[in-house]
C-alpha atoms as a PDB file:
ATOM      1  CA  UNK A   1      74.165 126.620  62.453  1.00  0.00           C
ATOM      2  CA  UNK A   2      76.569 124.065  61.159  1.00  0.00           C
ATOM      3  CA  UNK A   3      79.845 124.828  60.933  1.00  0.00           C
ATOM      4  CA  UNK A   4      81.648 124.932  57.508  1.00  0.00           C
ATOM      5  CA  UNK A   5      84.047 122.863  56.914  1.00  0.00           C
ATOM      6  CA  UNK A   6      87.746 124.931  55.640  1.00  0.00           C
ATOM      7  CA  UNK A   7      89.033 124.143  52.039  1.00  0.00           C
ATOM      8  CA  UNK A   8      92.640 123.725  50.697  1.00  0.00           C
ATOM      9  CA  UNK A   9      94.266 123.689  47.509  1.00  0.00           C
ATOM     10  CA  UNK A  10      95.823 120.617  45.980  1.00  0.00           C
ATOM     11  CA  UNK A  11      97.493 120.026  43.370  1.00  0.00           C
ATOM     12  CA  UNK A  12      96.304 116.713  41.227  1.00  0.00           C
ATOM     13  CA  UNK A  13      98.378 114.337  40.286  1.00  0.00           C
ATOM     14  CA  UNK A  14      96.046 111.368  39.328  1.00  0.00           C
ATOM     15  CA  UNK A  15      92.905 111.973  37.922  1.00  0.00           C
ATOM     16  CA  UNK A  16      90.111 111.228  40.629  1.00  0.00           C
ATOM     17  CA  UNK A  17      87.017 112.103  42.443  1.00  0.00           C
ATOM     18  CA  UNK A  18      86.580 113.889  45.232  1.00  0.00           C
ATOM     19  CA  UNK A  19      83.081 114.575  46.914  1.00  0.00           C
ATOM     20  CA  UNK A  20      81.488 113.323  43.763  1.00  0.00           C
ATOM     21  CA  UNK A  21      83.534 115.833  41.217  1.00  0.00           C
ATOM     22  CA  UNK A  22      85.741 114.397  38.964  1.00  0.00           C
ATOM     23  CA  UNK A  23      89.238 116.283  39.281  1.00  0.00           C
ATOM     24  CA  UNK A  24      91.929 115.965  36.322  1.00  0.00           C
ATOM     25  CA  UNK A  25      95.298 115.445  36.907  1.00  0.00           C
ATOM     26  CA  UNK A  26      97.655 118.643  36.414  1.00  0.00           C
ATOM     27  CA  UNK A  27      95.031 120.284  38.101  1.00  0.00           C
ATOM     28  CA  UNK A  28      95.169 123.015  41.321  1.00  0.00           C
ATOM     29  CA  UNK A  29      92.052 122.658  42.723  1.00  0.00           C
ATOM     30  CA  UNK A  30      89.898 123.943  46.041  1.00  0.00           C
ATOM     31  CA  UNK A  31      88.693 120.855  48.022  1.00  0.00           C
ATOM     32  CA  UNK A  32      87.484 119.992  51.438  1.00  0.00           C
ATOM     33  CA  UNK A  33      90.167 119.849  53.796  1.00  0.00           C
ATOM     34  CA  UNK A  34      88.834 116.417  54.719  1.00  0.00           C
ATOM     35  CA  UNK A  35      89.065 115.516  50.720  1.00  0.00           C
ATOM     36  CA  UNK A  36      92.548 116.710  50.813  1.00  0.00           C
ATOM     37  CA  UNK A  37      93.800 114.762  53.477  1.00  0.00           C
ATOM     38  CA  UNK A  38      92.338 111.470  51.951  1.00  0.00           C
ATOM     39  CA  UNK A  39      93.734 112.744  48.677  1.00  0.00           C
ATOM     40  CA  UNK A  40      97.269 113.304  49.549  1.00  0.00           C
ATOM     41  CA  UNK A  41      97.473 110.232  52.105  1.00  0.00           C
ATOM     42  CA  UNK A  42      96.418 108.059  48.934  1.00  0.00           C
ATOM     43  CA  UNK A  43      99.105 109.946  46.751  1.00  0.00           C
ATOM     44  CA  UNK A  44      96.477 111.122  44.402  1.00  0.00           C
ATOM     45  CA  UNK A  45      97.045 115.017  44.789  1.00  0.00           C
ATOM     46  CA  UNK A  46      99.835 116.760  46.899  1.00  0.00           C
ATOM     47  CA  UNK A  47      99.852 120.584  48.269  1.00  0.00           C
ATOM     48  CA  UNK A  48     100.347 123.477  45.899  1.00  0.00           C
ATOM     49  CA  UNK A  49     103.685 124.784  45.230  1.00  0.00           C
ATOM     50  CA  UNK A  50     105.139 127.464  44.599  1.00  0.00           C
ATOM     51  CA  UNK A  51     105.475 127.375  40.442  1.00  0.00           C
ATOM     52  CA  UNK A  52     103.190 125.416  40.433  1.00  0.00           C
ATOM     53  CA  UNK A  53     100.489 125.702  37.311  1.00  0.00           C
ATOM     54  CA  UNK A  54      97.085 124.705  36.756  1.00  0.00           C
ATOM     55  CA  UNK A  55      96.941 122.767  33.897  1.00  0.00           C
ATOM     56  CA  UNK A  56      94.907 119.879  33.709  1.00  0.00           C
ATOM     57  CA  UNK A  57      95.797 117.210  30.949  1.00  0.00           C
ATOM     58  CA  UNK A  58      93.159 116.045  28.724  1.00  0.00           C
ATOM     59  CA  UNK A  59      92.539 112.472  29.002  1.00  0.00           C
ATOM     60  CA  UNK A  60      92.038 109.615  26.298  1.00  0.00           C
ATOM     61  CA  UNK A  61      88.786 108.257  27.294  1.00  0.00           C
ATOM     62  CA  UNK A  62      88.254 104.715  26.855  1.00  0.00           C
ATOM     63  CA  UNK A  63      84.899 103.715  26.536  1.00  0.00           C
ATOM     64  CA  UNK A  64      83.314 101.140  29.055  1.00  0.00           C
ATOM     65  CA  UNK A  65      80.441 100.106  26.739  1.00  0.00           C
ATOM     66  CA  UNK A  66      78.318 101.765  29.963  1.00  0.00           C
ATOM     67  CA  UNK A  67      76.386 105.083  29.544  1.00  0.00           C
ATOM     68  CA  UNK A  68      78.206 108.103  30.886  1.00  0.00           C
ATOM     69  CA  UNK A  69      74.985 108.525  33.726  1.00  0.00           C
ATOM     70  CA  UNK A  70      75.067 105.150  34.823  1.00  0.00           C
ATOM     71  CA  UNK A  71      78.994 105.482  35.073  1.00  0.00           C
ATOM     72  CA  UNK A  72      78.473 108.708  36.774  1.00  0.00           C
ATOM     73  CA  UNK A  73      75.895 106.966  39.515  1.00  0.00           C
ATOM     74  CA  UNK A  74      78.389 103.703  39.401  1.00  0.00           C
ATOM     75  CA  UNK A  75      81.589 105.924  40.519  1.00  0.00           C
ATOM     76  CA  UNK A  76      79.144 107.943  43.059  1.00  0.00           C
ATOM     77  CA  UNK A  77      77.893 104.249  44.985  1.00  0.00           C
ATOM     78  CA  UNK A  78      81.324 102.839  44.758  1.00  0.00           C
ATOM     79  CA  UNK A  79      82.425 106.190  46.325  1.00  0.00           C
ATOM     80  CA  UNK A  80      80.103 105.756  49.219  1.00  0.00           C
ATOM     81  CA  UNK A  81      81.124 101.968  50.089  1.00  0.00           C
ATOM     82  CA  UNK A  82      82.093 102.224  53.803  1.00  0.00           C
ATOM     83  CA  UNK A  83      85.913 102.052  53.757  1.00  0.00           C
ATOM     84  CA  UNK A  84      85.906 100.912  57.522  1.00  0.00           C
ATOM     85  CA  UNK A  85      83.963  97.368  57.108  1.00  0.00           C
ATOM     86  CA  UNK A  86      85.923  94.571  55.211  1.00  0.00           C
ATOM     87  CA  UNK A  87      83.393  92.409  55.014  1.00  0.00           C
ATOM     88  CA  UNK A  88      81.886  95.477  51.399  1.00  0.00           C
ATOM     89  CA  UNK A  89      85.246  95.038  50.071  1.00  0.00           C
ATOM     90  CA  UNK A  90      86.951  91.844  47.888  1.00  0.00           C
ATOM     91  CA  UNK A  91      90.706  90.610  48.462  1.00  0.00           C
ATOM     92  CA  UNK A  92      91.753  92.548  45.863  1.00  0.00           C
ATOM     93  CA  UNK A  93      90.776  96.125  47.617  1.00  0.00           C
ATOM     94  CA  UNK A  94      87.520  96.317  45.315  1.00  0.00           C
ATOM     95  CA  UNK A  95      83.969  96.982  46.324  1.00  0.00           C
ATOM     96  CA  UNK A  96      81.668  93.932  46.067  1.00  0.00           C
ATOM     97  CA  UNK A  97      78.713  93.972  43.679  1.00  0.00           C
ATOM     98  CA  UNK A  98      76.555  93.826  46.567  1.00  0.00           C
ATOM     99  CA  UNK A  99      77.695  96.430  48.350  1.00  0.00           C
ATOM    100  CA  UNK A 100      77.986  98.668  45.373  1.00  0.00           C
ATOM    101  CA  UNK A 101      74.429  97.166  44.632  1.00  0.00           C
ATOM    102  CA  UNK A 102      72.488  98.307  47.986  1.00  0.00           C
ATOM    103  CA  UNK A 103      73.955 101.747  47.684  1.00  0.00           C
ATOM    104  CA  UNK A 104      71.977 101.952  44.054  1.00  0.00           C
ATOM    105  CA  UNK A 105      68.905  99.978  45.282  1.00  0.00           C
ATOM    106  CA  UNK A 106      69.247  98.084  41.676  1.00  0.00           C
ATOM    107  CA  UNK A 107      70.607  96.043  39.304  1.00  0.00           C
ATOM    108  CA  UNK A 108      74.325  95.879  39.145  1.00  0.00           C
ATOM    109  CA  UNK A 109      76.652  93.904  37.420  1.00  0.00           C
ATOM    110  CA  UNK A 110      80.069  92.911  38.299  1.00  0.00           C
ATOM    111  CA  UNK A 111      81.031  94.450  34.792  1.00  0.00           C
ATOM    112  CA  UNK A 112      79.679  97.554  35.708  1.00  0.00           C
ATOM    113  CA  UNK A 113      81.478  97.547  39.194  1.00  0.00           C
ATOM    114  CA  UNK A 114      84.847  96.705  37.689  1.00  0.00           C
ATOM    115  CA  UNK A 115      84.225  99.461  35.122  1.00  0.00           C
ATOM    116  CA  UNK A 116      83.771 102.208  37.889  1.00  0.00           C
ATOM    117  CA  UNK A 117      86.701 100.740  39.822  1.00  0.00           C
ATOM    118  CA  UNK A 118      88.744 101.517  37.110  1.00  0.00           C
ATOM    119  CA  UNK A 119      87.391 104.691  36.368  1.00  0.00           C
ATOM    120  CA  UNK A 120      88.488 105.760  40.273  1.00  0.00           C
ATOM    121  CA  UNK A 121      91.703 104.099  40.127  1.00  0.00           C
ATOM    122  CA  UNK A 122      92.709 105.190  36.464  1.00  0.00           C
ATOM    123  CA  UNK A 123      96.560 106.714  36.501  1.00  0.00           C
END
């Protein structure tokens, strides 16, 4: 039987995604402990306070010209790009098309790359 991994609260304080669920910032939120630790070594979520309140702030949503599935199945491949090997990443810290492109098995553009990017990395 595998074991099950323990979850922690965080508190959000960027809007990201974690295990493929889009979390809002103002948020308190039950993650993986293993999401939380990435999450709060990144600065985008911190432990839960006490005070603290769960209220996630509505966004304004700029559109990428790219439907919200494709988005959706963008931010999940760019999610999976191995952190550990360099050579999937650019200079700048983002994914490559390529890389980005095996994990969909498809057409990608760098467009659509750049938009998900964003998306992740949105304040």
């Amino acid at each position: 039987m595998a074991k099950e991994e323990q979850l922690e609260s965080i508190k959000v304080l960027r809007t990201t995604i974690a295990s493929g669920v889009r979390i809002i910032r103002g948020a308190i939120t039950e993650v993986s402990a293993s999401d939380a630790r990435y999450l709060k070594g990144i600065k985008k979520a911190r432990d839960v306070e006490d005070g603290d309140v769960d209220e996630p702030v509505e966004e304004v949503v700029v559109s990428t010209g790219i439907d919200p599935e494709r988005l959706e199945a963008l931010i999940n491949a760019v999610m999976e790009v191995d952190d550990n090997n360099d050579a999937l990443w650019t200079t700048n810290g983002a994914p490559k098309v390529s890389a980005v492109k095996a994990i969909i098995d498809g057409d990608v553009s760098a467009d659509e790359v750049e938009a998900a990017w964003s998306e992740i990395n949105k304040d």
